[in-house]
Structure formats: C-alpha cells, structure tokens
Protein backbone atom coordinates (compact mmCIF):
# COMPACT_ATOMS: atom_id res chain seq x y z
CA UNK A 1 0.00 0.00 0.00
CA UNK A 2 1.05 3.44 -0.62
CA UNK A 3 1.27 6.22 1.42
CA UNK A 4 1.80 9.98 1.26
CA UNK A 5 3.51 12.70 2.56
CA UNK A 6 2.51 16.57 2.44
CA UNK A 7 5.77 18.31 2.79
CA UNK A 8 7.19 22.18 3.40
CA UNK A 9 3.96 23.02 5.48
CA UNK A 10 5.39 26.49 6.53
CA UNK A 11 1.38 28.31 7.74
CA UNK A 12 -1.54 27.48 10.15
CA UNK A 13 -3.33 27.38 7.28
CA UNK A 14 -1.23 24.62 5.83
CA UNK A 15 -1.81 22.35 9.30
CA UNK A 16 -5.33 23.24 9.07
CA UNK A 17 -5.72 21.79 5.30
CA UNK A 18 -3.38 18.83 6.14
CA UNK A 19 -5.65 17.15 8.64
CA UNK A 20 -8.53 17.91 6.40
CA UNK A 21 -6.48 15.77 3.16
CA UNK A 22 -5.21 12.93 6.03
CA UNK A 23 -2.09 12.44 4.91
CA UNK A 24 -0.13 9.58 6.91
CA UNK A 25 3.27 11.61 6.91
CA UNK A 26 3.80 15.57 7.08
CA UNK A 27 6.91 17.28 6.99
CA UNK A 28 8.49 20.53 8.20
CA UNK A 29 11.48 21.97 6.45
CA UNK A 30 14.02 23.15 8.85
CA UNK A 31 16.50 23.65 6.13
CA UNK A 32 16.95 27.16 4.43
CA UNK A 33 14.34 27.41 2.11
CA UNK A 34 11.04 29.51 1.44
CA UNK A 35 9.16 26.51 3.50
CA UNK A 36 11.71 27.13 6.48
CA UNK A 37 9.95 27.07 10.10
CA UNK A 38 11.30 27.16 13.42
CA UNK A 39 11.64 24.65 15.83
CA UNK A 40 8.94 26.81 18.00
CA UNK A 41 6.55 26.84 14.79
CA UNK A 42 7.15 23.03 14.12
CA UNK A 43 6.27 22.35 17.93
CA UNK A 44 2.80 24.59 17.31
CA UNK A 45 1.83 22.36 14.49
CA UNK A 46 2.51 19.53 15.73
CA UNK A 47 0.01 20.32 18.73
CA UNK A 48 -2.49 21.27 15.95
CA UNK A 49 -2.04 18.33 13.40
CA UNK A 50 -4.17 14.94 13.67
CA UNK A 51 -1.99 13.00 16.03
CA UNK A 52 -1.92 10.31 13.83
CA UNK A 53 -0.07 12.10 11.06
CA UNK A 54 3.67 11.03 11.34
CA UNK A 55 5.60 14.21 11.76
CA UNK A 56 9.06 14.83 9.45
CA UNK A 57 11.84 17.61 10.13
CA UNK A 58 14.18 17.88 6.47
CA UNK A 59 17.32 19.05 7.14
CA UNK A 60 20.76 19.78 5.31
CA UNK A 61 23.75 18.77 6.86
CA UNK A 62 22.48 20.28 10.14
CA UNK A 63 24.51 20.24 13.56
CA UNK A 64 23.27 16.91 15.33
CA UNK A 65 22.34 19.02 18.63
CA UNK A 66 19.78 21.12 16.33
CA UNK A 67 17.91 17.42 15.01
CA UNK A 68 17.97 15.77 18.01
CA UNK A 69 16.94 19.04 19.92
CA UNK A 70 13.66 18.72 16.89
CA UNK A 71 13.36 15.16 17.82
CA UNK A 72 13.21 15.66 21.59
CA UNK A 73 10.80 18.76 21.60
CA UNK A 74 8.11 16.45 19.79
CA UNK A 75 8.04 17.97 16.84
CA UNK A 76 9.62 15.15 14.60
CA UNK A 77 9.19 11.73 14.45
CA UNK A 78 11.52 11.24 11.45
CA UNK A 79 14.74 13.04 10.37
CA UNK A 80 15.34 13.55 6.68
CA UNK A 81 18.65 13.68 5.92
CA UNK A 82 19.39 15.87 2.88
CA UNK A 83 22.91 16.69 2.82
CA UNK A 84 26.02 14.89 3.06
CA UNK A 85 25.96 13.12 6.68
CA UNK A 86 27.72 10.05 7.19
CA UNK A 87 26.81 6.36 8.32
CA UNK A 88 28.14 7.75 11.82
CA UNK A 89 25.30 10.84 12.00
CA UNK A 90 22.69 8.09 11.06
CA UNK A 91 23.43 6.15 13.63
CA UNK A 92 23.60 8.56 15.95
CA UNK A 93 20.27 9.61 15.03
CA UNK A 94 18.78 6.33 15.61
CA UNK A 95 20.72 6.03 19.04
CA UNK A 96 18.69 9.25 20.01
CA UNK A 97 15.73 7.94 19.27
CA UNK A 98 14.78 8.94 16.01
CA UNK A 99 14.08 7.46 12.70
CA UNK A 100 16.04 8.51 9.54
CA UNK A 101 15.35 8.81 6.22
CA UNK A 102 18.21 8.64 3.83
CA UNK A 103 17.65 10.83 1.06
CA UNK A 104 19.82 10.13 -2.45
CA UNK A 105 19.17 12.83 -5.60
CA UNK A 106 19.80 9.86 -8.39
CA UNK A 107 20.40 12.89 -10.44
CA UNK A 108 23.95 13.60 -9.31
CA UNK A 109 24.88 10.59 -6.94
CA UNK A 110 24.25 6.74 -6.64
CA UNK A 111 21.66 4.08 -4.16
CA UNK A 112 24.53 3.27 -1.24
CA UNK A 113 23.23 0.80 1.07
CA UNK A 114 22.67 3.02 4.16
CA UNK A 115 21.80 1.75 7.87
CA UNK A 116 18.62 4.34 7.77
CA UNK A 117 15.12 3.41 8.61
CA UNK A 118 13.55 4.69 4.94
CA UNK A 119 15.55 5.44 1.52
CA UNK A 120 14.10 8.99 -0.41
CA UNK A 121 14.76 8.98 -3.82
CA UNK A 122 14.97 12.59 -5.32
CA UNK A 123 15.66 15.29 -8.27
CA UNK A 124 16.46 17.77 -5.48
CA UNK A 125 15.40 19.62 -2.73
CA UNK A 126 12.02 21.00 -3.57
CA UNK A 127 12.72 21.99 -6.53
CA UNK A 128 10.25 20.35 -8.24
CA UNK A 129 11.63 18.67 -11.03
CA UNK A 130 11.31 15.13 -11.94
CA UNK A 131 14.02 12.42 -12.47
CA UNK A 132 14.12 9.13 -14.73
CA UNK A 133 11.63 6.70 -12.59
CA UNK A 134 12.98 3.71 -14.16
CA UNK A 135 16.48 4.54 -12.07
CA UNK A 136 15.06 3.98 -8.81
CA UNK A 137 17.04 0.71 -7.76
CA UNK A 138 14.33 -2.57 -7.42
CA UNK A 139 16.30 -4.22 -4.53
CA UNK A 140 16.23 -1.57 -1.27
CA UNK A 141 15.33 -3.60 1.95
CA UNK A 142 13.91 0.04 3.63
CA UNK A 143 10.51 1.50 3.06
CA UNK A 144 11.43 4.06 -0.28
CA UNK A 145 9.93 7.67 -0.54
CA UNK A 146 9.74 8.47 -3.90
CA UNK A 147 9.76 12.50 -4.64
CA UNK A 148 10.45 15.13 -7.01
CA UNK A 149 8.05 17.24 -9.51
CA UNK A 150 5.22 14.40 -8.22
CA UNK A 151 1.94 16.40 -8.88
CA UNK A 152 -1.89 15.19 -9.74
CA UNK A 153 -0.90 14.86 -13.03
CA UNK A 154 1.86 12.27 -13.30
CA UNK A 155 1.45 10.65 -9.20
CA UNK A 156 -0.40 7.30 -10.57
CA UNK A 157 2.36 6.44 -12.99
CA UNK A 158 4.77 7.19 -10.66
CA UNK A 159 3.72 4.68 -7.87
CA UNK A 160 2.88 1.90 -11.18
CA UNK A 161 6.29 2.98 -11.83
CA UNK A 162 8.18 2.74 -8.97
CA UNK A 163 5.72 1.23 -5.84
CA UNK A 164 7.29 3.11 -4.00
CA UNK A 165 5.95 3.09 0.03
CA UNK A 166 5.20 6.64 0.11
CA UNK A 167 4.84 9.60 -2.33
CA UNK A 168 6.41 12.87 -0.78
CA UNK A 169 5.05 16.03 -2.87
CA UNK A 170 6.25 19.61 -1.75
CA UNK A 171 6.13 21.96 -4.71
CA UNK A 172 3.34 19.76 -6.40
CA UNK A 173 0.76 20.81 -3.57
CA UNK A 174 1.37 24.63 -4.06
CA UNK A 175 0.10 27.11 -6.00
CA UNK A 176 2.22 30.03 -6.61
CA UNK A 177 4.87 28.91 -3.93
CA UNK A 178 2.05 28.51 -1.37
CA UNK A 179 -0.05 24.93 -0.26
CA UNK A 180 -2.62 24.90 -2.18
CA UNK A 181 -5.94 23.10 0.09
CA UNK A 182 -7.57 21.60 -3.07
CA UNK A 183 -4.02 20.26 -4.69
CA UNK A 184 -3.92 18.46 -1.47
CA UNK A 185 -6.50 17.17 -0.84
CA UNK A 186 -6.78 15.43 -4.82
CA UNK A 187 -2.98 13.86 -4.39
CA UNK A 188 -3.64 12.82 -1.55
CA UNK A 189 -7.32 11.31 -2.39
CA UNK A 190 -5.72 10.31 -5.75
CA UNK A 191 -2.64 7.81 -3.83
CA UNK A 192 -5.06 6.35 -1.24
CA UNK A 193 -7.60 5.56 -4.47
CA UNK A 194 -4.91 3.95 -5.96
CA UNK A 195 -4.62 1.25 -2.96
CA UNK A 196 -8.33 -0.06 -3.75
C-alpha cells in the first residue's frame, strides 16, 4: 500500500488543510528554504495536526544538537537527511531515538546501502523537477519515498512505476509557492484511491 507525505507546510493554514487531506506523513522543512519554520513553529503544528499524522523535520547537513533538539521537543518523528551526513550521523540519530530517512538525488549521486530506517529517492530539494523513474534501484530492503516534480498529473504512474511506500510532494501541492488546500487534498485522495 502506498502512502503519502505533504511536505514544506510552513502556515496554520497549511496544518489546518493537512488534517482535512489525512495524509499519513507531514513534513516541516528546517532547512533554508522559502518553507523554512522554526523549531517553535514546528512544535505549534505539531500540537495542531491529527496526532496520527507522522511528523518529518528535512534538514541539510544540520549540527546533530539542532535534530535531536527537533526530535526531543516532539516535533519530529523522522529526520530527513538531505545533505552529506555520514553512516556515523545516522546512527547517531537512531541512538537518540529517532528514525532517519536517507535521502539520495539519483540525479547527481548513486543508491549506497545506508543503515537508515527509509531510503528517499529525489531530483532535489524542492525543486520540483522530476528524475528518470525507471532509475530507482528494485532491490532496497527500507521502506522508499519516492519524490520530485510528483503532482496530480503524473502521481499514478509514478507509484505503477516505482511502488514506492510513500509519495512525498512539496512543490506539487502549491500554488504560486504557497499549499494549495484543493491540490492536497486530490494527491492525496488520488494515492489512497490507488490502494483499492
């Protein structure tokens, strides 16, 4: 069965129209971006999202102290690593507490086995691009995100494509660099459809 996660929520407004689309994952960008929130704004929505929507922080080779301080506040169930952190980070991580998800752009680097709890395969870092499904390596033994440019229009062939365990959409669920309520609600509706 796949899953989804509604990623980059960065307003109220955004929590608000997550619980009403019942996602199973949601993720907070902690990383410098547009979608950046604060580890005081991440704890907020967490108070105000469905409780069982599985909270992610995505950071970019981040000081440890700064995830782990995420993790420990509540705010994050799952770190998504980004960057270039070793084997040794990950594992530190998961020492912590937390679960990791190892994220690899197949556009300029290559699948490495990795000790994480999840494998994300990406074109970037919200940039909203796609990549060449038909890269995505067949034989991970994790759970495998699948993102990049996924939108409404192209999210069915990408799980026939790839089955991957969730679909993580950022850019794909905004309209004019803002969460757009009806684009997630539809991808959302559109990947739990899919499992019938």
């Amino acid at each position: 069965m796949t899953q989804i996660k509604l990623c980059g929520l960065f307003r109220p407004v955004d929590v608000v129209a997550a619980n009403a689309a019942a996602p199973e994952f949601a993720g907070f960008v902690f990383a410098n971006s547009h979608r950046q929130i604060s580890l005081a704004q991440a704890q907020n929505f967490r108070k105000k999202l469905n409780p069982t929507i599985i909270t992610v922080g995505v950071f970019v080779d981040a000081p440890l102290t700064e995830m782990l301080a995420a993790v420990n506040s509540g705010a994050i169930s799952y770190v998504q690593l980004h960057g270039h952190e070793t084997e040794t980070m990950v594992d530190q991580l998961q020492q912590a507490g937390a679960k990791v998800i190892q994220v690899f752009n197949l556009t300029q680097t290559t699948y490495q086995p990795t000790q994480a709890d999840a494998v994300m395969f990406d074109a970037g870092k919200g940039t909203g691009e796609t990549f060449d499904w038909t890269q995505v390596p067949q034989n991970v033994p994790q759970p495998v995100f699948l993102a990049g440019g996924i939108t409404v229009a192209n999210v069915t062939a990408a799980i026939q494509t790839v089955h991957p365990t969730v679909i993580d959409v950022s850019s794909g669920i905004e309209t004019g660099g803002l969460k757009d309520p009806q684009k997630m609600r539809q991808l959302t509706q559109l990947v739990h459809d899919f499992n019938e």
